[in-house]
Protein backbone atom coordinates (compact mmCIF):
# COMPACT_ATOMS: atom_id res chain seq x y z
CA UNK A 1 -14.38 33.32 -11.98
CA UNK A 2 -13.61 30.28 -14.00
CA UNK A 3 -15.11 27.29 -12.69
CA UNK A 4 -11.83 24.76 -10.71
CA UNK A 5 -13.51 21.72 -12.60
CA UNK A 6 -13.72 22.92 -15.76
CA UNK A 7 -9.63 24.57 -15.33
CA UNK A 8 -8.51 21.58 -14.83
CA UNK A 9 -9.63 19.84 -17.68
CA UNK A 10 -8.77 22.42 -19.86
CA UNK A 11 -5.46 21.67 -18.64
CA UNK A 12 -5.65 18.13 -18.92
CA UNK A 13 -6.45 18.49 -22.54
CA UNK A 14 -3.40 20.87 -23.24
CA UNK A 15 -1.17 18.53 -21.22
CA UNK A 16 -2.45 15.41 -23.59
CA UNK A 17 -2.02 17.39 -26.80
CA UNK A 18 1.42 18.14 -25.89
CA UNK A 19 0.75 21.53 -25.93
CA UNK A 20 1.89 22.23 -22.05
CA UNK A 21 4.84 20.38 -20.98
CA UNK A 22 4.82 19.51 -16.97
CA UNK A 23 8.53 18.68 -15.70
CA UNK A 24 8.88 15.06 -14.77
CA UNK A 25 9.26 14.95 -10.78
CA UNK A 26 12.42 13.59 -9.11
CA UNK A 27 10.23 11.41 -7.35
CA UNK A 28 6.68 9.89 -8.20
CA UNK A 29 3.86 11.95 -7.25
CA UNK A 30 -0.10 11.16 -7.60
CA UNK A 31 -1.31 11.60 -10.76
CA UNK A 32 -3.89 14.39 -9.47
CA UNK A 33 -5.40 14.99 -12.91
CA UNK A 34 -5.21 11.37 -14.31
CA UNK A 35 -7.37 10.63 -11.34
CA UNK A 36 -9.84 12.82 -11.95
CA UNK A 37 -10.50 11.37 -15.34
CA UNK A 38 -10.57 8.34 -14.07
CA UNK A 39 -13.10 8.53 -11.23
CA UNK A 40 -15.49 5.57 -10.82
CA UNK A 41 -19.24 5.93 -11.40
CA UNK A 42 -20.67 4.42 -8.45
CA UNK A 43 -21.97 6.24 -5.46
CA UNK A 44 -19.87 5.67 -2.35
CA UNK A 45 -21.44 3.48 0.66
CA UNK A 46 -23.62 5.61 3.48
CA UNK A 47 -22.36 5.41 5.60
CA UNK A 48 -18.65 5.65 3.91
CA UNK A 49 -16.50 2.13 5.04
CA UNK A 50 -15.24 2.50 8.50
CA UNK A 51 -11.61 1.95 9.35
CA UNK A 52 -10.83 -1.32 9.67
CA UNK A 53 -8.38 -1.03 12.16
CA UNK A 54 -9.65 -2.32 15.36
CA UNK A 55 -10.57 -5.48 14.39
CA UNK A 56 -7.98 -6.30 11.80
CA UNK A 57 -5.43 -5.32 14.61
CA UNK A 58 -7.59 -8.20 16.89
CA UNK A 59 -7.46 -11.00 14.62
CA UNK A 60 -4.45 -10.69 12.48
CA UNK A 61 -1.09 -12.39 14.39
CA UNK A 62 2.85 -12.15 13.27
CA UNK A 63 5.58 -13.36 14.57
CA UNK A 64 8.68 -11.01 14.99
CA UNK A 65 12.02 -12.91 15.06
CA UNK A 66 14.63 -10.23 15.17
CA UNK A 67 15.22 -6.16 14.49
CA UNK A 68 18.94 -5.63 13.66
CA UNK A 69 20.01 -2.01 13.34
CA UNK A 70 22.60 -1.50 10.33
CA UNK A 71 25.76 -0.40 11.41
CA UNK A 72 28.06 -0.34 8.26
CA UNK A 73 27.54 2.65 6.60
CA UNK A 74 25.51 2.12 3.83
CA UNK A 75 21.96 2.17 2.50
CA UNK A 76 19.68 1.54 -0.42
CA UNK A 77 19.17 3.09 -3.71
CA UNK A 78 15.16 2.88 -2.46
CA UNK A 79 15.59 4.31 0.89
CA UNK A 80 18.66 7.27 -0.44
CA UNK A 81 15.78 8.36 -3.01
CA UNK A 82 12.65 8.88 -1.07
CA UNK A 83 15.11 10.15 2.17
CA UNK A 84 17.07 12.70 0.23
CA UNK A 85 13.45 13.61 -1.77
CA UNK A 86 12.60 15.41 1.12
CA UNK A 87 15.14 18.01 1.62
CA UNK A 88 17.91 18.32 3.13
CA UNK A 89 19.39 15.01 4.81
CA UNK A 90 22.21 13.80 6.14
CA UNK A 91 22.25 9.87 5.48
CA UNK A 92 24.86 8.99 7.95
CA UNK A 93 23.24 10.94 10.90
CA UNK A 94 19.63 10.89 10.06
CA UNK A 95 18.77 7.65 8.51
CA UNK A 96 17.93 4.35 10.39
CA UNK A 97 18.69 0.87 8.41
CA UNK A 98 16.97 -1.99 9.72
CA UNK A 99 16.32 -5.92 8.99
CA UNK A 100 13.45 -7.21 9.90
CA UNK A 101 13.28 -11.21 9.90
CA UNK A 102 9.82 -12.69 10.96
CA UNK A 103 9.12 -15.90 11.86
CA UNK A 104 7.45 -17.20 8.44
CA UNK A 105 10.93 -16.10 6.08
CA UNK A 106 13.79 -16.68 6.67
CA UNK A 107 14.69 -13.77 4.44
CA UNK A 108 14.73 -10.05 6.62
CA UNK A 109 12.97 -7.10 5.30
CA UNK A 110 14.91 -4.38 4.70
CA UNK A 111 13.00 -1.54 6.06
CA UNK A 112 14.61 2.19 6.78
CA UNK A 113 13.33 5.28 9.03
CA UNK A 114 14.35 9.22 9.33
CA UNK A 115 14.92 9.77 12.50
CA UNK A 116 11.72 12.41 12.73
CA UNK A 117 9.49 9.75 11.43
CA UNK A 118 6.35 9.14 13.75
CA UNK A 119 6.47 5.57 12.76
CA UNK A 120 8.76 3.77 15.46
CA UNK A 121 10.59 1.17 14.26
CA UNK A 122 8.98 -1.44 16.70
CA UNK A 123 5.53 -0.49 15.54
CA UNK A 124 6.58 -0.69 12.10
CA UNK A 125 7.70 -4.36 12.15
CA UNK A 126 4.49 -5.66 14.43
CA UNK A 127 2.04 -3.70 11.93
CA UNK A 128 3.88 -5.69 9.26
CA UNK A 129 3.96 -8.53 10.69
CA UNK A 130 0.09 -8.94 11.03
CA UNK A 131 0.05 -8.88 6.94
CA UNK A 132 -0.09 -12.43 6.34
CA UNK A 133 3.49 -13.55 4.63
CA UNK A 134 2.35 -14.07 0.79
CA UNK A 135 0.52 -10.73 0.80
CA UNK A 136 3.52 -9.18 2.72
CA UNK A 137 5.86 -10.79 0.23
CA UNK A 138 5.44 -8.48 -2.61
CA UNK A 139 6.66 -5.97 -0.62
CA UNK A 140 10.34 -4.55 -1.18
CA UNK A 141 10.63 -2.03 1.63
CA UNK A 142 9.13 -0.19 4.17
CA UNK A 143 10.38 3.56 4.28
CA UNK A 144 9.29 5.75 7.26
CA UNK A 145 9.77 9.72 6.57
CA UNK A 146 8.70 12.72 8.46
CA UNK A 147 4.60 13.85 8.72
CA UNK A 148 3.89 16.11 6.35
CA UNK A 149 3.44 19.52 6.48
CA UNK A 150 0.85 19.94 9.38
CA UNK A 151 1.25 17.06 10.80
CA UNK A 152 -0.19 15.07 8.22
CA UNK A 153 -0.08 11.79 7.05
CA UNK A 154 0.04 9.14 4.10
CA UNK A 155 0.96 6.44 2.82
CA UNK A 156 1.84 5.21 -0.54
CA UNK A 157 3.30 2.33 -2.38
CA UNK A 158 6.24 3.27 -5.20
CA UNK A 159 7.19 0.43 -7.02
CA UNK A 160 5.85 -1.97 -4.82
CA UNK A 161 8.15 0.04 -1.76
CA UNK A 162 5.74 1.09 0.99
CA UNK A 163 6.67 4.94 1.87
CA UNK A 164 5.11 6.06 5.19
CA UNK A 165 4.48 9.52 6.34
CA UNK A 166 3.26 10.72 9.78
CA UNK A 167 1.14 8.46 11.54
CA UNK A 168 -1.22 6.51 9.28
CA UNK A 169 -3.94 4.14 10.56
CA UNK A 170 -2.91 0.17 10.61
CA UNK A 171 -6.28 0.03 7.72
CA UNK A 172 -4.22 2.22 5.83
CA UNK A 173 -0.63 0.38 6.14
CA UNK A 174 -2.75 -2.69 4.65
CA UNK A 175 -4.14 -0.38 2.09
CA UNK A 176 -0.30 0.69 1.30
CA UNK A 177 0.63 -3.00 0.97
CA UNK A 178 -2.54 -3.83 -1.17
CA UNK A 179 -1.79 -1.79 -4.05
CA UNK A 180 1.24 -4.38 -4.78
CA UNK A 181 -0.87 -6.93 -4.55
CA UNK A 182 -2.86 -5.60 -6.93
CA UNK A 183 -0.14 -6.97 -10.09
CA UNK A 184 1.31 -9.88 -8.31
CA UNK A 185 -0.97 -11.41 -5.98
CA UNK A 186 -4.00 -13.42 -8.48
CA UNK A 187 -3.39 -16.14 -9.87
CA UNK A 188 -4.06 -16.80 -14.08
CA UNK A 189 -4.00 -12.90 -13.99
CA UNK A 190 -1.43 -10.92 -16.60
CA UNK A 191 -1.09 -7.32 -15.43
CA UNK A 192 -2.78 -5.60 -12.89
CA UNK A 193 -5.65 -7.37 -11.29
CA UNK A 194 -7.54 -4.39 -11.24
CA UNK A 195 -7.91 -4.08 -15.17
CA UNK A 196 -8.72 -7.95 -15.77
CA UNK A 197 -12.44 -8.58 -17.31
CA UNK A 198 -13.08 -10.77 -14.15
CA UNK A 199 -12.56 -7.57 -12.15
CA UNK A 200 -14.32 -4.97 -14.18
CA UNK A 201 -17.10 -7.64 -14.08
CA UNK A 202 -17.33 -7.70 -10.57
CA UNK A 203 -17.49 -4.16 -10.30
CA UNK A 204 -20.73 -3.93 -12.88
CA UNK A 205 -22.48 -6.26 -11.26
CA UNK A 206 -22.22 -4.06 -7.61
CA UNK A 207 -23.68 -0.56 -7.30
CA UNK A 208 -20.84 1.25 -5.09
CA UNK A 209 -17.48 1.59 -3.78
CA UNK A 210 -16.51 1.60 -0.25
CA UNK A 211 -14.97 5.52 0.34
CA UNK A 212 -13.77 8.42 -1.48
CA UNK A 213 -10.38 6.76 -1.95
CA UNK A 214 -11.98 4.18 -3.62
CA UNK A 215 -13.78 6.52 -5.85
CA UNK A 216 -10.84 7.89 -7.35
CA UNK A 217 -9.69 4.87 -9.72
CA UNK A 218 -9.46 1.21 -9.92
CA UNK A 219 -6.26 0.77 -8.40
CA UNK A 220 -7.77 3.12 -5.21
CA UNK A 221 -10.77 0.82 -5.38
CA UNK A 222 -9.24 -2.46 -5.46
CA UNK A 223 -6.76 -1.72 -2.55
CA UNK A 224 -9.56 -0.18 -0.36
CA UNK A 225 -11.35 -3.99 -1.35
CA UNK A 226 -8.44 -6.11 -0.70
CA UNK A 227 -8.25 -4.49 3.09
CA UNK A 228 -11.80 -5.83 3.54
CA UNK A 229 -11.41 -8.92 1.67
CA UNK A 230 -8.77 -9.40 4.34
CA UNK A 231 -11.24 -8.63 7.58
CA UNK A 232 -13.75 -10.87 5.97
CA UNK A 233 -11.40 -13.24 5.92
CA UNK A 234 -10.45 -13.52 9.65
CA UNK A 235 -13.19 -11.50 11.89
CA UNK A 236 -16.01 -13.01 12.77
CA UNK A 237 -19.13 -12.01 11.41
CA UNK A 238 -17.35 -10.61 8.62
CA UNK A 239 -17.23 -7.89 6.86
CA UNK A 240 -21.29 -7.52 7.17
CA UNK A 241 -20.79 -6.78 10.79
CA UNK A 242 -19.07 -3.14 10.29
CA UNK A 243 -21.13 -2.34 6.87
CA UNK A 244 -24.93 -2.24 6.71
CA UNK A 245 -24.70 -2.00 2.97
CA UNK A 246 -22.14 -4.64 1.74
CA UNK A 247 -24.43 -6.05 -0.52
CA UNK A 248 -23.37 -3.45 -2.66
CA UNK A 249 -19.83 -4.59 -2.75
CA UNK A 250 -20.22 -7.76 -2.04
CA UNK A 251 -19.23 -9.61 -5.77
CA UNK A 252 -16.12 -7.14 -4.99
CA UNK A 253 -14.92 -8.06 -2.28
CA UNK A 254 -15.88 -12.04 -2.79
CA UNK A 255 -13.95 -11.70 -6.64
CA UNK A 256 -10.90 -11.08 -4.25
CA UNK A 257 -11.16 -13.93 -2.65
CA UNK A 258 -12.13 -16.29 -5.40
CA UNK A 259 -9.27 -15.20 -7.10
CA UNK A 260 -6.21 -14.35 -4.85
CA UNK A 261 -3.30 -16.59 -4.75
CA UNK A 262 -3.99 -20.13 -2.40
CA UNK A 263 -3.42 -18.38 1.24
CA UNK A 264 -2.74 -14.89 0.19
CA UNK A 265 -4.82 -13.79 3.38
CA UNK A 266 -4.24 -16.60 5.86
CA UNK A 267 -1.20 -18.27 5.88
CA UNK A 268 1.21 -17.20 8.72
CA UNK A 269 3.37 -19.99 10.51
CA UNK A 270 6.88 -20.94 10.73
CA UNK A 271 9.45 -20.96 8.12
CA UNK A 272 9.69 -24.45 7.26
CA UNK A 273 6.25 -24.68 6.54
CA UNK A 274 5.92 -21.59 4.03
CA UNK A 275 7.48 -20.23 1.34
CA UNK A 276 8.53 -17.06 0.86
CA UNK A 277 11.06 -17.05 -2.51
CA UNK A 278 8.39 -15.14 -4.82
CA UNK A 279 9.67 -12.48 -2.37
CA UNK A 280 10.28 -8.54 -4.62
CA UNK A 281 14.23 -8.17 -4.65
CA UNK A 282 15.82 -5.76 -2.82
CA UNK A 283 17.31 -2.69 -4.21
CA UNK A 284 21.06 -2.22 -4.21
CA UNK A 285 22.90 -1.55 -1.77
CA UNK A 286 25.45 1.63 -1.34
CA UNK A 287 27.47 3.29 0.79
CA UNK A 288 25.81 6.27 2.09
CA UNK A 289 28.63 8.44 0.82
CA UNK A 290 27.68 7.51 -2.85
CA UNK A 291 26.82 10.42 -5.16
């Protein structure tokens, strides 16, 4: 029996000489293969990084200012794609519009949910309001769809939209948000943070990365960082309380917070003290009729 490892680079090979065409997808997909190639050569921390949750969800604080349901018939081109990506939908019946204004923007959020989702609208807006508002700003959407087969559950970030499915952890939500952070949240960086020198330096000088996630690429690793950039930021004792072996990630996770925009992880208040006008822009809005 041939070997999966060795099929799949076989295929890789055919696929970059142009000798197999794949079928773009009607929506983005992980690059399953690209990853593999990619893979980081560090062993992973033992134990593995924990989830964060608990004590992110204790020491981060938003402030919700108003949920206001859409009644008007019409949606964005974001929310129509990934909704009508999964099958069979009817937009009108099926499909939840919401904005979401929190107390540090006066801008909402426009955020969306089928009406299967796990992810409850009200859960949705709390979770993103703990993301402290510069870090939250480079976010264009939320989009809540269905578990996946099984019951499972991801999440994902598409063009700096957040796309939830099933039920994720609130250490992955941050992990979702993270990976647009990634190209607009350092500052004197061009491109994504996560192929600057000053990053790839960081990462020689440690010896692992913090999961399997993170072992996939840099992008994986860097988002899986910023999360605990962002608990060593506001729980005490740090990040050194949950892992016994942060000293091998440590000039990681401290690059991140060397070189992340002024306030990135801290700065929550009310509107007239921040600003929010680096915010993404929204995507157009249609009616849901629209072809």
């Amino acid at each position: 029996m041939v070997h999966l490892k060795t099929a799949l680079h076989a295929l890789i090979e055919l696929v970059c000489a142009g000798t197999l065409a794949i079928p773009a997808p009607s929506i983005p997909l992980p690059p399953l293969l690209v990853r593999d190639v990619e893979r980081l050569n560090k062993s992973i921390l033992q134990p593995a990084l924990p989830d964060l949750s608990p004590g992110l969800i204790a020491n981060l604080n938003g402030s919700i200012e108003k949920i206001k349901r859409w009644d008007n018939g019409m949606i964005n081109e974001d929310c129509k794609k990934w909704m009508t990506s999964i099958g069979a939908v009817n937009l009108k019946t099926d499909v939840e519009m919401y904005n979401i204004t929190f107390s540090d923007c006066a801008q909402p959020w426009v955020m969306c949910r089928h009406k299967f989702a796990s992810y409850k609208i009200d859960a949705t807006a709390v979770a993103f309001a703990r993301i402290p508002v510069l870090m939250r700003s480079h976010i264009r959407h939320v989009i809540m769809l269905p578990a996946t087969n099984h019951n499972g559950k991801s999440i994902s970030n598409d063009l700096d939209n957040v796309v939830v499915m099933g039920d994720p952890t609130f250490h992955e939500f941050v992990v979702g948000v993270a990976k647009s952070m990634d190209s607009h949240g350092f500052d004197r960086t061009v491109g994504p943070f996560s192929k600057s020198p000053k990053w790839q330096s960081a990462f020689d000088r440690d010896t692992a990365v913090p999961n399997s996630l993170a072992s996939l690429n840099q992008q994986e690793n860097l988002a899986q960082l910023v999360a605990i950039a962002l608990y060593d930021t506001h729980v005490p004792n740090g990040i050194k309380g949950v892992v016994p072996q942060w000293e091998k990630i440590r000039n990681q996770y401290e690059e991140i917070e060397k070189d992340a925009f002024n306030n990135e992880f801290t700065e929550y208040g009310e509107r007239e003290g921040l600003k929010c006008k680096d915010r993404a822009r929204d995507s157009e809005i249609i009616p849901v009729w629209r072809g």
